[in-house]
Every structure is written in structure tokens, then in C-alpha cells.
C-alpha atoms as a PDB file:
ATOM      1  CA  UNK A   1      51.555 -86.414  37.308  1.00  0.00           C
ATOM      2  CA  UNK A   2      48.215 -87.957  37.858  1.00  0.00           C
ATOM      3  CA  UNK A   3      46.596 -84.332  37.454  1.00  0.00           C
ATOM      4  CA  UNK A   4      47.883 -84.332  34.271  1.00  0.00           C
ATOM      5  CA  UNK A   5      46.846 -87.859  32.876  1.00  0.00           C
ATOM      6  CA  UNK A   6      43.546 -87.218  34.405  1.00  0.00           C
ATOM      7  CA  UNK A   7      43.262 -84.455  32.450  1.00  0.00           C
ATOM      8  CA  UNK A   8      44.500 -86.052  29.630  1.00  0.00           C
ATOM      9  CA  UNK A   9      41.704 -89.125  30.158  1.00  0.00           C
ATOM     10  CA  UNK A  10      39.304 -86.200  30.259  1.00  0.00           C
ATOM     11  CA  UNK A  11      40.426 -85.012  26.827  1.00  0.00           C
ATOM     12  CA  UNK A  12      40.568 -88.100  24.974  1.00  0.00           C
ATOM     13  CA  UNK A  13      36.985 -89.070  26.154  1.00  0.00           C
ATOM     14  CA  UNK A  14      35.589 -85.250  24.866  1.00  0.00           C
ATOM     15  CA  UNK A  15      37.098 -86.313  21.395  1.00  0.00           C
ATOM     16  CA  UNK A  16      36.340 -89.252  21.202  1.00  0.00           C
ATOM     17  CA  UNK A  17      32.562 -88.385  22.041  1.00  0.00           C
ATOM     18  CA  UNK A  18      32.745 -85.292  19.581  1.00  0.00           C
ATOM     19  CA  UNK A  19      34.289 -87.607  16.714  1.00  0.00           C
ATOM     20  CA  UNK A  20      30.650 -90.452  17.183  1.00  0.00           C
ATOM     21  CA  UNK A  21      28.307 -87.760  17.997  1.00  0.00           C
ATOM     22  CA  UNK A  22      24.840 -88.775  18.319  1.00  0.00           C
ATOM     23  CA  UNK A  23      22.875 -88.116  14.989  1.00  0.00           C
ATOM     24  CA  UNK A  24      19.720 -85.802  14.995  1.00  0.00           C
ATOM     25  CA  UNK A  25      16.204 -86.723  13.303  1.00  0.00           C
ATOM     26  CA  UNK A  26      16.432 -86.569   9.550  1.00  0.00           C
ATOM     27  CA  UNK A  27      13.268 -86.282   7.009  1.00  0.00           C
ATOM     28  CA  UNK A  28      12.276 -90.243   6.768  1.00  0.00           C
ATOM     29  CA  UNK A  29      10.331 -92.797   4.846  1.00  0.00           C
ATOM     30  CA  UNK A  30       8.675 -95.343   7.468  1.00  0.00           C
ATOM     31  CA  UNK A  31       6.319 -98.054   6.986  1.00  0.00           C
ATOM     32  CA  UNK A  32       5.226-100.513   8.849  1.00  0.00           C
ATOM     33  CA  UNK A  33       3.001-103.979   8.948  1.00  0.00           C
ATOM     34  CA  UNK A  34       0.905-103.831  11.934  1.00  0.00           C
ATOM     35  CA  UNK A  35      -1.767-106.352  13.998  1.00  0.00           C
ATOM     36  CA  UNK A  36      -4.333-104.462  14.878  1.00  0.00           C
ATOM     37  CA  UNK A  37      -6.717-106.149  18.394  1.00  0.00           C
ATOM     38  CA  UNK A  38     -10.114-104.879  18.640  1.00  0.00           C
ATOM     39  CA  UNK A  39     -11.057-103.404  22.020  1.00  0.00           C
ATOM     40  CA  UNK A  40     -14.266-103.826  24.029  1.00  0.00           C
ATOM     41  CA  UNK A  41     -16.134-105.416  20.804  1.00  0.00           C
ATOM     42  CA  UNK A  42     -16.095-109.140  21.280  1.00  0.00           C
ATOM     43  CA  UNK A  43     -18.762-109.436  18.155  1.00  0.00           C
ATOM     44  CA  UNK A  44     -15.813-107.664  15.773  1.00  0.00           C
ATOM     45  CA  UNK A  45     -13.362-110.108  17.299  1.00  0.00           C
ATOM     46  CA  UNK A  46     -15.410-113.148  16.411  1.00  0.00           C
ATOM     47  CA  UNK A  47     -16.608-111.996  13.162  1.00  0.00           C
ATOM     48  CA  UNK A  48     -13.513-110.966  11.585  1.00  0.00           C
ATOM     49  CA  UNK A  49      -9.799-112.438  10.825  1.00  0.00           C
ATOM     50  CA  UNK A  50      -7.227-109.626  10.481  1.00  0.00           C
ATOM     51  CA  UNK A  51      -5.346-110.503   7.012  1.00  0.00           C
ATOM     52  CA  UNK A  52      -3.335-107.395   7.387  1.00  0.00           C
ATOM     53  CA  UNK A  53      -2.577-103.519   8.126  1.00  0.00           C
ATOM     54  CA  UNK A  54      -0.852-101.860   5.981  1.00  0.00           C
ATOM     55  CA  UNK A  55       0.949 -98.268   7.244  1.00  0.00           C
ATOM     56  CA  UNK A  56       3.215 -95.990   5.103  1.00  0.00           C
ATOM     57  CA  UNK A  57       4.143 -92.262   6.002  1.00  0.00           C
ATOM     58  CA  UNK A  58       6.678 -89.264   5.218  1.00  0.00           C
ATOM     59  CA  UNK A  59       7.280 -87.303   7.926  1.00  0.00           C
ATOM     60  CA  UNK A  60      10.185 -83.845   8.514  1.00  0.00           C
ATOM     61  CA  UNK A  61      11.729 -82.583  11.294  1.00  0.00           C
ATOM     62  CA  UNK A  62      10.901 -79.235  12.899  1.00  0.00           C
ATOM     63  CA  UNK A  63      12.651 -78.405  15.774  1.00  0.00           C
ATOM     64  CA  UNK A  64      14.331 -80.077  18.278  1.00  0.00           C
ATOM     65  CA  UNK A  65      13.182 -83.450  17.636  1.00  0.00           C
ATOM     66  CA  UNK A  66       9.729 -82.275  16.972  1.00  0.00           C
ATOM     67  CA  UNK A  67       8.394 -83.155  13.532  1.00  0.00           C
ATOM     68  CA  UNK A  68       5.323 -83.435  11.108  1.00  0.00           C
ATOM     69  CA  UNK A  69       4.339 -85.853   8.599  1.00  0.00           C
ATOM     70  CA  UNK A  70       1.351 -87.190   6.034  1.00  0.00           C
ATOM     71  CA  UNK A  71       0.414 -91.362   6.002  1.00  0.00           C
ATOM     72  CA  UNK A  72      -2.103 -93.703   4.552  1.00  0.00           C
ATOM     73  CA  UNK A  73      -3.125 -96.687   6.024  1.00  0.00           C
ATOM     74  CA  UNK A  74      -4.641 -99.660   4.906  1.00  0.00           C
ATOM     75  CA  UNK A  75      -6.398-102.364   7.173  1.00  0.00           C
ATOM     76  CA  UNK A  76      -7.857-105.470   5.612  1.00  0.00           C
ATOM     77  CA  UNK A  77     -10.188-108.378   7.269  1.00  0.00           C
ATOM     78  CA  UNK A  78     -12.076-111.355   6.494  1.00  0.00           C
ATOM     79  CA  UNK A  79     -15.300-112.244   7.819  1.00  0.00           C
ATOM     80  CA  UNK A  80     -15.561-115.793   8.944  1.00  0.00           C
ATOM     81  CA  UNK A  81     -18.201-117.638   7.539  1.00  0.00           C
ATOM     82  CA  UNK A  82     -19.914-119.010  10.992  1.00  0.00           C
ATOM     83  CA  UNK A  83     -18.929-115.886  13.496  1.00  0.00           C
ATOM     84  CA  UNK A  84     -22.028-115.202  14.455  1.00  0.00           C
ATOM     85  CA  UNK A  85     -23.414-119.030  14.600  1.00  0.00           C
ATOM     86  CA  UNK A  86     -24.344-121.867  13.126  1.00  0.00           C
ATOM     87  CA  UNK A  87     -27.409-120.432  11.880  1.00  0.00           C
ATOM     88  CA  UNK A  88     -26.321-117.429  10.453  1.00  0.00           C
ATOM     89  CA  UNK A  89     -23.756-117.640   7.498  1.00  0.00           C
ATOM     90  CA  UNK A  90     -21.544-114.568   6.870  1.00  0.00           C
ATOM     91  CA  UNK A  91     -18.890-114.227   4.032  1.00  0.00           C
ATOM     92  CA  UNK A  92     -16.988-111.177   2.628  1.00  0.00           C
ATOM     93  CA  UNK A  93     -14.529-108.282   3.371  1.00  0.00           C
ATOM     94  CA  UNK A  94     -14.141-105.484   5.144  1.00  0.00           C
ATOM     95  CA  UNK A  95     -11.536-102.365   4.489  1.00  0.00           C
ATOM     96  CA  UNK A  96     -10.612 -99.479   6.131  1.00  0.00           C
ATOM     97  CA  UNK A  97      -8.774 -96.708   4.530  1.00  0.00           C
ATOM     98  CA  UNK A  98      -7.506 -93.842   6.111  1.00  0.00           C
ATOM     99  CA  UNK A  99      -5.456 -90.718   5.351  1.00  0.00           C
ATOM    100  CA  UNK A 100      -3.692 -89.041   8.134  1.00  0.00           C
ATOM    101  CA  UNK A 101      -1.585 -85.917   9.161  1.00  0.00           C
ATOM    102  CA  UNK A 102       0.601 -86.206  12.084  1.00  0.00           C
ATOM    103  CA  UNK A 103       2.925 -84.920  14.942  1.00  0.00           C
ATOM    104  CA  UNK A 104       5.977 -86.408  16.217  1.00  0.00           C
ATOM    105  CA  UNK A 105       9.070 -86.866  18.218  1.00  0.00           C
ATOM    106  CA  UNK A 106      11.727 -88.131  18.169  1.00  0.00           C
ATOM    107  CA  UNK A 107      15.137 -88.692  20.504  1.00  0.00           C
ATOM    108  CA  UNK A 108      18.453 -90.651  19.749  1.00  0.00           C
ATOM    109  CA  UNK A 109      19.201 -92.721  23.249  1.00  0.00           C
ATOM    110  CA  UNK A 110      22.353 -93.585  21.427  1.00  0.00           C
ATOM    111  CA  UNK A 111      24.366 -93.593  18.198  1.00  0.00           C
ATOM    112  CA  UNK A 112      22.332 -95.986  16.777  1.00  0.00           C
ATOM    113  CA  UNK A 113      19.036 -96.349  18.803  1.00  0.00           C
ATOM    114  CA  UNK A 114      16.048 -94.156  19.037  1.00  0.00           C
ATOM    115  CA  UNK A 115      12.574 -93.552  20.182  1.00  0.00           C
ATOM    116  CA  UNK A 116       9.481 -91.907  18.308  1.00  0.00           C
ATOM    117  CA  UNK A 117       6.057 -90.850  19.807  1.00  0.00           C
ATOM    118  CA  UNK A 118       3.055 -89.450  17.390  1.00  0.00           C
ATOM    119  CA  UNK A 119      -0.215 -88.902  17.113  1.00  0.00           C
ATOM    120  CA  UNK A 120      -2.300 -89.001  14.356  1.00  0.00           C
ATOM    121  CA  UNK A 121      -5.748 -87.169  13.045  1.00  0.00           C
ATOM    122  CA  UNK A 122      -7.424 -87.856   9.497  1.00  0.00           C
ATOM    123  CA  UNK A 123     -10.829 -88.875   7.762  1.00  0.00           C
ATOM    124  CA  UNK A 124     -11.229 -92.513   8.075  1.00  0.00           C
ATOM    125  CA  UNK A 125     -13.955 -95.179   5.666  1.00  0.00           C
ATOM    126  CA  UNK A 126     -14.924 -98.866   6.449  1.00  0.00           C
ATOM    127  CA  UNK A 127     -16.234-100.285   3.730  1.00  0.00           C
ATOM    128  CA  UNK A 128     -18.675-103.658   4.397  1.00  0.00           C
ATOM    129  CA  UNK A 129     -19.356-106.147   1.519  1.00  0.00           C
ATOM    130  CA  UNK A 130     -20.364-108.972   3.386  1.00  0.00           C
ATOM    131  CA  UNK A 131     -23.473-111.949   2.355  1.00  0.00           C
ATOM    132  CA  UNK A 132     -25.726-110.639   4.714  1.00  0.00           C
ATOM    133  CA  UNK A 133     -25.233-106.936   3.339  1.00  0.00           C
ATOM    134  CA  UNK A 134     -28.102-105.499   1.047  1.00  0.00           C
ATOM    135  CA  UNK A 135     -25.505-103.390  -0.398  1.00  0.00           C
ATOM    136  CA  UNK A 136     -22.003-102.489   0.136  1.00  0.00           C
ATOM    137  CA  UNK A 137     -21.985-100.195   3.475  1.00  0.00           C
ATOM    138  CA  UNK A 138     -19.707 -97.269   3.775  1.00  0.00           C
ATOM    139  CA  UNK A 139     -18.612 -95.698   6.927  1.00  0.00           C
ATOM    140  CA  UNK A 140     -17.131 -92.450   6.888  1.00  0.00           C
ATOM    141  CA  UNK A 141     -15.530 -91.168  10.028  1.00  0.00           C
ATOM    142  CA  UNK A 142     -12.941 -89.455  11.798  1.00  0.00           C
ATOM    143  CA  UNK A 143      -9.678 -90.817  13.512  1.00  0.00           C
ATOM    144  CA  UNK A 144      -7.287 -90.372  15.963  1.00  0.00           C
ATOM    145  CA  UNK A 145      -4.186 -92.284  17.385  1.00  0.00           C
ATOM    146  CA  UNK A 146      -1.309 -92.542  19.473  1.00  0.00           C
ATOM    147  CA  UNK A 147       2.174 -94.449  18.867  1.00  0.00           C
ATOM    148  CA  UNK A 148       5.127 -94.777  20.300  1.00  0.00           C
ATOM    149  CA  UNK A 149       8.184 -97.194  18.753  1.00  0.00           C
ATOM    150  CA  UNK A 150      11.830 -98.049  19.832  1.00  0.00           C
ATOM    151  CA  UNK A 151      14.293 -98.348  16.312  1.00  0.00           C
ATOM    152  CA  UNK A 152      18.143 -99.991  15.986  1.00  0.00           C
ATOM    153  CA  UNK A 153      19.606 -98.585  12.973  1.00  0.00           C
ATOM    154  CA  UNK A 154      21.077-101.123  10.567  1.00  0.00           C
ATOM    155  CA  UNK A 155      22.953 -98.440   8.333  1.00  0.00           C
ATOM    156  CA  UNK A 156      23.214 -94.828   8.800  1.00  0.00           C
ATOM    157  CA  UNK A 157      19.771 -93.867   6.964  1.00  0.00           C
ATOM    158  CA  UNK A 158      18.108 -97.411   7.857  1.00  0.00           C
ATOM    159  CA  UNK A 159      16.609 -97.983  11.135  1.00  0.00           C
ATOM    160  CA  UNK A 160      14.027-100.794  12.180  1.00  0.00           C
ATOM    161  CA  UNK A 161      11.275-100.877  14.870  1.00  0.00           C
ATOM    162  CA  UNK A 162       8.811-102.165  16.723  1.00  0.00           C
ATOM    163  CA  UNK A 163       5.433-100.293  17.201  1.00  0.00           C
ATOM    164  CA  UNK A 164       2.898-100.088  19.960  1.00  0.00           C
ATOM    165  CA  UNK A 165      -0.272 -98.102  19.595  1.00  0.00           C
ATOM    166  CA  UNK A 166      -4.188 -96.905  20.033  1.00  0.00           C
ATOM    167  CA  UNK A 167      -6.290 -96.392  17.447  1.00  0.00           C
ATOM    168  CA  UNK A 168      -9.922 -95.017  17.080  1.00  0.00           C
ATOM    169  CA  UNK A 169     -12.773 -94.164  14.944  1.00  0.00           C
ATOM    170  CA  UNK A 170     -15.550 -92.220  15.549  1.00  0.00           C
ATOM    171  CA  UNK A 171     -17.765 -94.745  13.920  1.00  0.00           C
ATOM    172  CA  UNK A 172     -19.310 -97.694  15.445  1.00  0.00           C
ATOM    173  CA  UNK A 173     -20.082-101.758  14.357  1.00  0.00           C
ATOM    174  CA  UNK A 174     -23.378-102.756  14.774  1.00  0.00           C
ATOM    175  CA  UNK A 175     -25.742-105.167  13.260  1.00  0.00           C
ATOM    176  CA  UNK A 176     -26.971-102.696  10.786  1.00  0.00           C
ATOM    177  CA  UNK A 177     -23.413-102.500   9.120  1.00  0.00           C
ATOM    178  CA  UNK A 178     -24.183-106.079   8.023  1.00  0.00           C
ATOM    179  CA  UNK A 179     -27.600-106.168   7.402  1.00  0.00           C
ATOM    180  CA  UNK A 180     -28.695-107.254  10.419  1.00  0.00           C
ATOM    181  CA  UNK A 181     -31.690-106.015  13.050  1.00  0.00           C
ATOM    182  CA  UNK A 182     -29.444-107.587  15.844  1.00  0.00           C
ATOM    183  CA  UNK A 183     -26.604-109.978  16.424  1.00  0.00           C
ATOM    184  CA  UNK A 184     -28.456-113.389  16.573  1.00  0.00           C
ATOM    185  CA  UNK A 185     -28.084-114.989  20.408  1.00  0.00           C
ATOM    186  CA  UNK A 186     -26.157-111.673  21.781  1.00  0.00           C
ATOM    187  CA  UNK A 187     -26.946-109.363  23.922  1.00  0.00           C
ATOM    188  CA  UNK A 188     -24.527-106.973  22.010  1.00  0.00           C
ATOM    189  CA  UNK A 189     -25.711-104.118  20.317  1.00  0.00           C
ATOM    190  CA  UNK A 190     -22.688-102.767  18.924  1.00  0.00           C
ATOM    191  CA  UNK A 191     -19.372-100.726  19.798  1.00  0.00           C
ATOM    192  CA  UNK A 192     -16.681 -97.565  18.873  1.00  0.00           C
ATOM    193  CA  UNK A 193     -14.311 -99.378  16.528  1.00  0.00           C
ATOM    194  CA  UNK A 194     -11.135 -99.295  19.008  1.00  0.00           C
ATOM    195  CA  UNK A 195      -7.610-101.383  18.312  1.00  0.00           C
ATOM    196  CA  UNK A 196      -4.842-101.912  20.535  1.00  0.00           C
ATOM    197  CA  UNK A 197      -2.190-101.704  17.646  1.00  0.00           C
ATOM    198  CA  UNK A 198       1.457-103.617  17.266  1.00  0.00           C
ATOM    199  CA  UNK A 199       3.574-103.015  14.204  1.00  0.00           C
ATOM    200  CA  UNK A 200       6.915-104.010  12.243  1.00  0.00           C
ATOM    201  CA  UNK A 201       8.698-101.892   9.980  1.00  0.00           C
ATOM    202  CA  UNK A 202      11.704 -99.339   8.331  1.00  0.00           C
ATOM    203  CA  UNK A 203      12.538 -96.047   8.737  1.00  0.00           C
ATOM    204  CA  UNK A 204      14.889 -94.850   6.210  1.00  0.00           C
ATOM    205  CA  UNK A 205      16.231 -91.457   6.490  1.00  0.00           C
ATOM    206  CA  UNK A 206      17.323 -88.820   4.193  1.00  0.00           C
ATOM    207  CA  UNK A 207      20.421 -86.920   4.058  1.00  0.00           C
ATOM    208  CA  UNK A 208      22.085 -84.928   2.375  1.00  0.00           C
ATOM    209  CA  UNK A 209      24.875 -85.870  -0.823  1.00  0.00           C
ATOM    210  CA  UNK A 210      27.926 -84.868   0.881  1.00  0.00           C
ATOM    211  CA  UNK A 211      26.543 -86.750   4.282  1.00  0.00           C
ATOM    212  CA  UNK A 212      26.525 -83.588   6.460  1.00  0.00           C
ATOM    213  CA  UNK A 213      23.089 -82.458   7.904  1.00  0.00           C
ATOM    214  CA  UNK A 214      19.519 -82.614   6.518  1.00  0.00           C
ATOM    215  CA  UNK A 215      18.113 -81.862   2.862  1.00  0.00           C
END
């Protein structure tokens, strides 16, 4: 008897676990709102305020979790009007806009929960209008980072998640961006613009009318 209502335990489990089977990536919208902290630059840290990063991408899935995608991001900061001292006043904005391919993965831990890891290449600009400026300063570049997020899904096709990343640019801040021959009272001459990144967002996934499978 007991053989046979183990076996029977063993049976209902199988069904039960074929009947909530746990979903595979899907072709998804994300974006996100992200805080990006400069690294090793304490100059860009006291100069500028982040008012906000801005991060939007469509990305497909390839095989076996392994996907590719297209983004644009947006990062936006103030420059604070005494950063650099008393004696040197310094007001405007700085952008960066950047267009990016990427590669990713992803893996369902459980019916609703997953993980995603990518990385991310494209052609990066700062743009500098600042009072000390001559003229607005343009810095085209390169990029490259690395993210990796955890996501609870609220509905089938809508997840959220939290973000934690490195970005970095090819291009450097130094006192010639703004106009300057050298940072007044600092030893500094300048640094790689590198951000230890968190970010907020959606993913919302696409499926198909019927609800079976991908597009």
C-alpha cells in the first residue's frame, strides 16, 4: 500500500509541476530610471548633481535564454554653481547620450522571478554647456557596460526590477571640458568617466494572441 501512494505522491507532484511550468524569456520592452555614482573622479562628484538617467531598450530571445537587444540612454546633470570654490563660479548642464546594442541572459529561478545579465557596446556624446565654457564642448566616445538585475513579475507579461551595473566611456573630464587650464586648488588633472550604476524599472513581455509561446 504505501508503494502505491508513494507513487501516487510522485504523480500528483509531476502534474502539478507540468500544469505551473516555469515560463521562458519572451521578446520585452524594459526601461529603467537609474543613479548613476562616478568612480575615481572626486572633481565630477563635486561639480555635478545627477538630475536623472534615463534607460529604455528592446531586446529578443535567441537561444536558451540567450538574447540580443538595441537601447538609448539618457543621463542628465547639473553643475553646481560653487563646485570648484568660492572663487570660481560654474553654472550649466551636462548630457550624455548614448545608443547601444547588447547581449543578454536571462533565467526564470521561479514562476514568477528571474535574473538578467548584459553587456552593452555603442557610440557615446557628453555634451558641456557650462559658464566657464567658451563654447558648447562635445565629447564623442565609445562605451561599454555590464548589468545584472533580479525581476518579480506582477502579471504574466509585467515584471519589475532592480538594477546594478558598470558603466564606461572612453572619454575623459578634465579642466579643458570646461574651459579651464586646471581645476583651481586641486591637484586633479582629470579622469575616465566611470559610474557605478543602480536602476528601477519594467520589463514587459510579449506574447503571443492565443497566450502560447513567443511572437
Amino acid at each position: 500500500m504505501k508503494p502505491f501512494l508513494l507513487a501516487l505522491g510522485v504523480l500528483a507532484a509531476t502534474t502539478a509541476a507540468q500544469a505551473q511550468r516555469i515560463p521562458g524569456p519572451k521578446p520585452a520592452a524594459q526601461g529603467f530610471l537609474v543613479l548613476p555614482l562616478a568612480l575615481g573622479d572626486p572633481i565630477f562628484t563635486d561639480l555635478t548633481s545627477v538630475l536623472a538617467q534615463l534607460d529604455g531598450s528592446f531586446q529578443l530571445p535567441v537561444y536558451k535564454g540567450f538574447g540580443v537587444g538595441v537601447g538609448l540612454n539618457a543621463s542628465f546633470f547639473e553643475l553646481n554653481e560653487f563646485g570648484l570654490g568660492a572663487q570660481t563660479q560654474t553654472l550649466g548642464f551636462v548630457n550624455r547620450i548614448l545608443y547601444y546594442g547588447k547581449l543578454n541572459y536571462v533565467h526564470y529561478t521561479g514562476l514568477v522571478t528571474f535574473v538578467q545579465v548584459e553587456a552593452k557596446l555603442g557610440p557615446s556624446s557628453w555634451n558641456w554647456n557650462c559658464s566657464t565654457c567658451a563654447e558648447s564642448i562635445r565629447q564623442p566616445g565609445f562605451h561599454w557596460g555590464v548589468d545584472a538585475g533580479y525581476f518579480v513579475h506582477a502579471t504574466d507579461n509585467l515584471a519589475f526590477g532592480l538594477t546594478l551595473g558598470y558603466d564606461a566611456d572612453n572619454t575623459s573630464f578634465g579642466p579643458d571640458v570646461i574651459g579651464l587650464e586646471h581645476f583651481p586648488g586641486r591637484t586633479d588633472t582629470g579622469a575616465p568617466y566611470r559610474f557605478l550604476t543602480v536602476g528601477l524599472g519594467f520589463s514587459t513581455g510579449f506574447a503571443k494572441a492565443s497566450g502560447e509561446g513567443l511572437w
